[in-house]
C-alpha atoms as a PDB file:
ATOM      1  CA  UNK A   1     -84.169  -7.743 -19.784  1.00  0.00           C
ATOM      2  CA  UNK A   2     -82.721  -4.903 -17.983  1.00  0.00           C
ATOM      3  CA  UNK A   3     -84.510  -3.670 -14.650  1.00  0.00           C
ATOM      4  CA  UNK A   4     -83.385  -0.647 -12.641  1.00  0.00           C
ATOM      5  CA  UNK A   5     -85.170   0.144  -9.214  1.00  0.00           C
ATOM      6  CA  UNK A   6     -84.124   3.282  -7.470  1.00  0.00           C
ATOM      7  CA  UNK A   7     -84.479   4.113  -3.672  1.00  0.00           C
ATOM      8  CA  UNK A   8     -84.238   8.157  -3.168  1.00  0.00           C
ATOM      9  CA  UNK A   9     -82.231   7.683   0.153  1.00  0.00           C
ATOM     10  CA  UNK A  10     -78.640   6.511   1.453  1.00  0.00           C
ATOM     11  CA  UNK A  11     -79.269   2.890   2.887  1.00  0.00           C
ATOM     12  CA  UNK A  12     -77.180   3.059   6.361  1.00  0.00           C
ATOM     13  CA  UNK A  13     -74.111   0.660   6.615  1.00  0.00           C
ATOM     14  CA  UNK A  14     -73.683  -1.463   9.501  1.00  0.00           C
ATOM     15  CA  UNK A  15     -71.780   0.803  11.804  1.00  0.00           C
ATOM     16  CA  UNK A  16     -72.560   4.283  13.693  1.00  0.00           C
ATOM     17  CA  UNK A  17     -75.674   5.192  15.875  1.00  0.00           C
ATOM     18  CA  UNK A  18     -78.110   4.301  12.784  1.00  0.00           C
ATOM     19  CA  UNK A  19     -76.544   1.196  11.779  1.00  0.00           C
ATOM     20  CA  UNK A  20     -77.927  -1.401  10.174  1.00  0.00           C
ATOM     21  CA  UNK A  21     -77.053  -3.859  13.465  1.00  0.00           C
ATOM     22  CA  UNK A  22     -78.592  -1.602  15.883  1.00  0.00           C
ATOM     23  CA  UNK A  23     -82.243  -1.659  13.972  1.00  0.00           C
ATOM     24  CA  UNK A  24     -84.421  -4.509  15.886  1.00  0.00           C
ATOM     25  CA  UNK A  25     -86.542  -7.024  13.682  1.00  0.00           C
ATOM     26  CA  UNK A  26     -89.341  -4.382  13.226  1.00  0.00           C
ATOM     27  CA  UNK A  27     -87.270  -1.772  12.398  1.00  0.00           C
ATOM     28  CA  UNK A  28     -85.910  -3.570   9.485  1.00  0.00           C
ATOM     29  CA  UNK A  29     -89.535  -5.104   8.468  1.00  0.00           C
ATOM     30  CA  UNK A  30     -91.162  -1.535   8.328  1.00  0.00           C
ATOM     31  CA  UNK A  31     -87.802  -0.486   6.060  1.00  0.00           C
ATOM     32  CA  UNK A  32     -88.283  -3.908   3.816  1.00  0.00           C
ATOM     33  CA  UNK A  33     -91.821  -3.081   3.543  1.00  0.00           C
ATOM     34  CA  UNK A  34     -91.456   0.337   3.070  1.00  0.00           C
ATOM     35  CA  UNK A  35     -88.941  -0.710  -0.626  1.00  0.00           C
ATOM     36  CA  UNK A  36     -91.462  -3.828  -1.340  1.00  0.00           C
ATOM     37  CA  UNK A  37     -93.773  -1.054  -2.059  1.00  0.00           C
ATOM     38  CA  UNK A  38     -91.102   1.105  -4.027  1.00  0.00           C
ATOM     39  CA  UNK A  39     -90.020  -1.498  -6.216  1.00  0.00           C
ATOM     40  CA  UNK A  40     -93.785  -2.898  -6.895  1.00  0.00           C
ATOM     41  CA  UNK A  41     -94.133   0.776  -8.043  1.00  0.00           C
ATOM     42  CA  UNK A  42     -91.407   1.443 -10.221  1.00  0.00           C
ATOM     43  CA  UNK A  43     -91.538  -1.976 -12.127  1.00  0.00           C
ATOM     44  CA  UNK A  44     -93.932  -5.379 -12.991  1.00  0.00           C
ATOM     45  CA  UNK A  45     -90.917  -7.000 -14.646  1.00  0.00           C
ATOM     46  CA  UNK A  46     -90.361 -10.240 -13.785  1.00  0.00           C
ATOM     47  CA  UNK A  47     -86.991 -12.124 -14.103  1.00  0.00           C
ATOM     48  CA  UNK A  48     -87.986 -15.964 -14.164  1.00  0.00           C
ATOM     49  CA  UNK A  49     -84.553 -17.198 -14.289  1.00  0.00           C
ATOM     50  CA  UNK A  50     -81.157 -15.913 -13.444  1.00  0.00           C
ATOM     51  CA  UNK A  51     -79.487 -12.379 -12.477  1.00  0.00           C
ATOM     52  CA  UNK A  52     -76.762 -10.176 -12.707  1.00  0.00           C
ATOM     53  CA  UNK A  53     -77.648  -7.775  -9.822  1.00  0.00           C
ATOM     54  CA  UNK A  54     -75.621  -4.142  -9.400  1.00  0.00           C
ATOM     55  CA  UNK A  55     -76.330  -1.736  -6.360  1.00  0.00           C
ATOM     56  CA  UNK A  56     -74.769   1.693  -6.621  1.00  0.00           C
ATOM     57  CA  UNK A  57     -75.094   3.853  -3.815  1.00  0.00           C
ATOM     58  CA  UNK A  58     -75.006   7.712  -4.689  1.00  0.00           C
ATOM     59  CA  UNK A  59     -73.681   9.688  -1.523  1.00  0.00           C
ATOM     60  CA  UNK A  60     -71.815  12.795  -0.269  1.00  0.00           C
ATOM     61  CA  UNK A  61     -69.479  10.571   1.667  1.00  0.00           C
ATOM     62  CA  UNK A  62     -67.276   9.464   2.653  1.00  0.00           C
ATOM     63  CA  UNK A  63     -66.901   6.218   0.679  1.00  0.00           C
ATOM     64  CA  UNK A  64     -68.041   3.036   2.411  1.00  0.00           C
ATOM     65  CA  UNK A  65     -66.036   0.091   2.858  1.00  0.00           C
ATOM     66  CA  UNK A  66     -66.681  -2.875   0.932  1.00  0.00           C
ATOM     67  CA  UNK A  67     -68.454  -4.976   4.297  1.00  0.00           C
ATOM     68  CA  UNK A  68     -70.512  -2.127   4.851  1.00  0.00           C
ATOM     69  CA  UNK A  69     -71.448  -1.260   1.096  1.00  0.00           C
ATOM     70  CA  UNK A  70     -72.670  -4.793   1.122  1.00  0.00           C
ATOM     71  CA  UNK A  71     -74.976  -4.820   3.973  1.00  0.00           C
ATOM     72  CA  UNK A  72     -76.510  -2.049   2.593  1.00  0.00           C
ATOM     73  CA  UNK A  73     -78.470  -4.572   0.136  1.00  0.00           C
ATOM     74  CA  UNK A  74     -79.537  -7.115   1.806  1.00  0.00           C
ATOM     75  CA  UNK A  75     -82.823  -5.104   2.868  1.00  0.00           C
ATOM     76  CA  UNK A  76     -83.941  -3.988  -0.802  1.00  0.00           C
ATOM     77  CA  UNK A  77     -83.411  -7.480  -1.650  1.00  0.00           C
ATOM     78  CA  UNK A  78     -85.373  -9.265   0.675  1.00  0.00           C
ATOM     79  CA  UNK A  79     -87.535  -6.120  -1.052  1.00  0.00           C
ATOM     80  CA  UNK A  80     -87.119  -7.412  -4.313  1.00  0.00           C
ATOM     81  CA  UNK A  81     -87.819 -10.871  -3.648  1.00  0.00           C
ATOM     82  CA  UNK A  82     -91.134 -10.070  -1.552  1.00  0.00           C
ATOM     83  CA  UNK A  83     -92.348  -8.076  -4.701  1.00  0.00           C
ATOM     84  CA  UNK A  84     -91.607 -11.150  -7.107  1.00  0.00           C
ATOM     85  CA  UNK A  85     -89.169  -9.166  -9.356  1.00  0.00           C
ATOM     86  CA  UNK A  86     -86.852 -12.342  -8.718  1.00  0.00           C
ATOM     87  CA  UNK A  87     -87.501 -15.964  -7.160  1.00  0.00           C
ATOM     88  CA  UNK A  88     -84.743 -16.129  -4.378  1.00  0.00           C
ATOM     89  CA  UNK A  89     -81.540 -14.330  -3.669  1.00  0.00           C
ATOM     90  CA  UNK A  90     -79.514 -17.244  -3.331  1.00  0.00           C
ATOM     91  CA  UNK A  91     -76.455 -17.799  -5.488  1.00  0.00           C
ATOM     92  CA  UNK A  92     -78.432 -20.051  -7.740  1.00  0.00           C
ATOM     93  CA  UNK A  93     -80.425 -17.126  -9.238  1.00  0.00           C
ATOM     94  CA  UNK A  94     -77.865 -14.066  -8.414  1.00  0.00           C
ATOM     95  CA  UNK A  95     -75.543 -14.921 -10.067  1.00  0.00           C
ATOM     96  CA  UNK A  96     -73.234 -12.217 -10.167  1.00  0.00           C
ATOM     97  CA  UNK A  97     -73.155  -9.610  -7.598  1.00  0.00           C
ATOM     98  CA  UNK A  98     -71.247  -5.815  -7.964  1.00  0.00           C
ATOM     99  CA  UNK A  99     -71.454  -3.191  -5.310  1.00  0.00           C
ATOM    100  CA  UNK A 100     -70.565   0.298  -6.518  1.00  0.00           C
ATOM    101  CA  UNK A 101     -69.478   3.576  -4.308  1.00  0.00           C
ATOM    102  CA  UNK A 102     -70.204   6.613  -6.427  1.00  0.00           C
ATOM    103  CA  UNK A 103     -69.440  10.065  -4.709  1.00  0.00           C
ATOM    104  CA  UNK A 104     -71.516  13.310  -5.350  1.00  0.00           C
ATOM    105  CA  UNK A 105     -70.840  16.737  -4.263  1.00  0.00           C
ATOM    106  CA  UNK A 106     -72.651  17.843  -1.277  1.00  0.00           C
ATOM    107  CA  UNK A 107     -74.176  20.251  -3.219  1.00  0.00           C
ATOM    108  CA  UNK A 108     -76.419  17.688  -4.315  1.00  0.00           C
ATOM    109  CA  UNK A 109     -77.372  15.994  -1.249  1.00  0.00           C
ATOM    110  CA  UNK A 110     -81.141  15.971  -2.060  1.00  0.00           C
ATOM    111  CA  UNK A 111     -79.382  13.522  -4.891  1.00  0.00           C
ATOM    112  CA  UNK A 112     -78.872  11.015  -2.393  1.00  0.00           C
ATOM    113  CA  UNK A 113     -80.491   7.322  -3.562  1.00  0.00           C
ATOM    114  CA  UNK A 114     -79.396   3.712  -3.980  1.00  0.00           C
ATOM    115  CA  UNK A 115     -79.768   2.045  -7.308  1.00  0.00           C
ATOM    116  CA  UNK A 116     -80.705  -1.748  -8.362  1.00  0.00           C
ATOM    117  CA  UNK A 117     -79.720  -3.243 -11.770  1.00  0.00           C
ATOM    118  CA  UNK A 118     -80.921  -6.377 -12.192  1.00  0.00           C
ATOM    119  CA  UNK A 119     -79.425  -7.782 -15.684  1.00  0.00           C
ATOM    120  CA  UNK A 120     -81.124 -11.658 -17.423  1.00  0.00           C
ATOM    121  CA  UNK A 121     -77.656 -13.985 -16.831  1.00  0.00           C
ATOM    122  CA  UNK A 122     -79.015 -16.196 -19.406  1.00  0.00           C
END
């Protein structure tokens, strides 16, 4: 089973005045709350077992570096989790992880979003 959860918005990185490391604890639970509800609406799959788990990030730059592009997920899926899409996101159930940088033209900024794919291992 193939599930793909999409957030319409660039997830900050770590760095810069919005940073993921400036946001206090309530900051970051109204933003995990905020894609618990997202994902619960876009899918009831369930994926009992383990994962192959890809987050693309759609943006009109500039490209992120890998540390950053990585922090960018640990939010949506703490999301994912809370929603019960998957059990835990410890290495025992994702088992593969793949971070993607995809560049749009800033024509199409209202294109902005973060993607999901979460891919049965077994």
């Amino acid at each position: 089973m193939t599930t793909t959860i999409t957030i319409m918005e660039v997830i900050p990185g770590l760095n810069g005045s919005k940073g993921l490391k400036r946001e206090n604890h309530h900051a970051y639970k109204k933003r995990r709350d905020r894609y618990q509800w997202t994902v619960t609406y876009q899918t009831r799959n369930r994926h009992p077992g383990k994962v192959k788990f890809i987050l693309t990030r759609y943006s009109i730059g500039p490209e992120m570096d890998f540390e950053n592009l990585t922090a960018t997920g640990k939010c949506l899926t703490d999301a994912i989790v809370l929603a019960g899409v998957i059990k835990d996101d410890s290495p025992k159930i994702i088992v593969q992880r793949e971070y993607r940088n995809v560049i749009i033209p800033r024509k199409e900024r209202s294109q902005q979003k973060t993607t999901i794919t979460l891919i049965d291992a077994e």
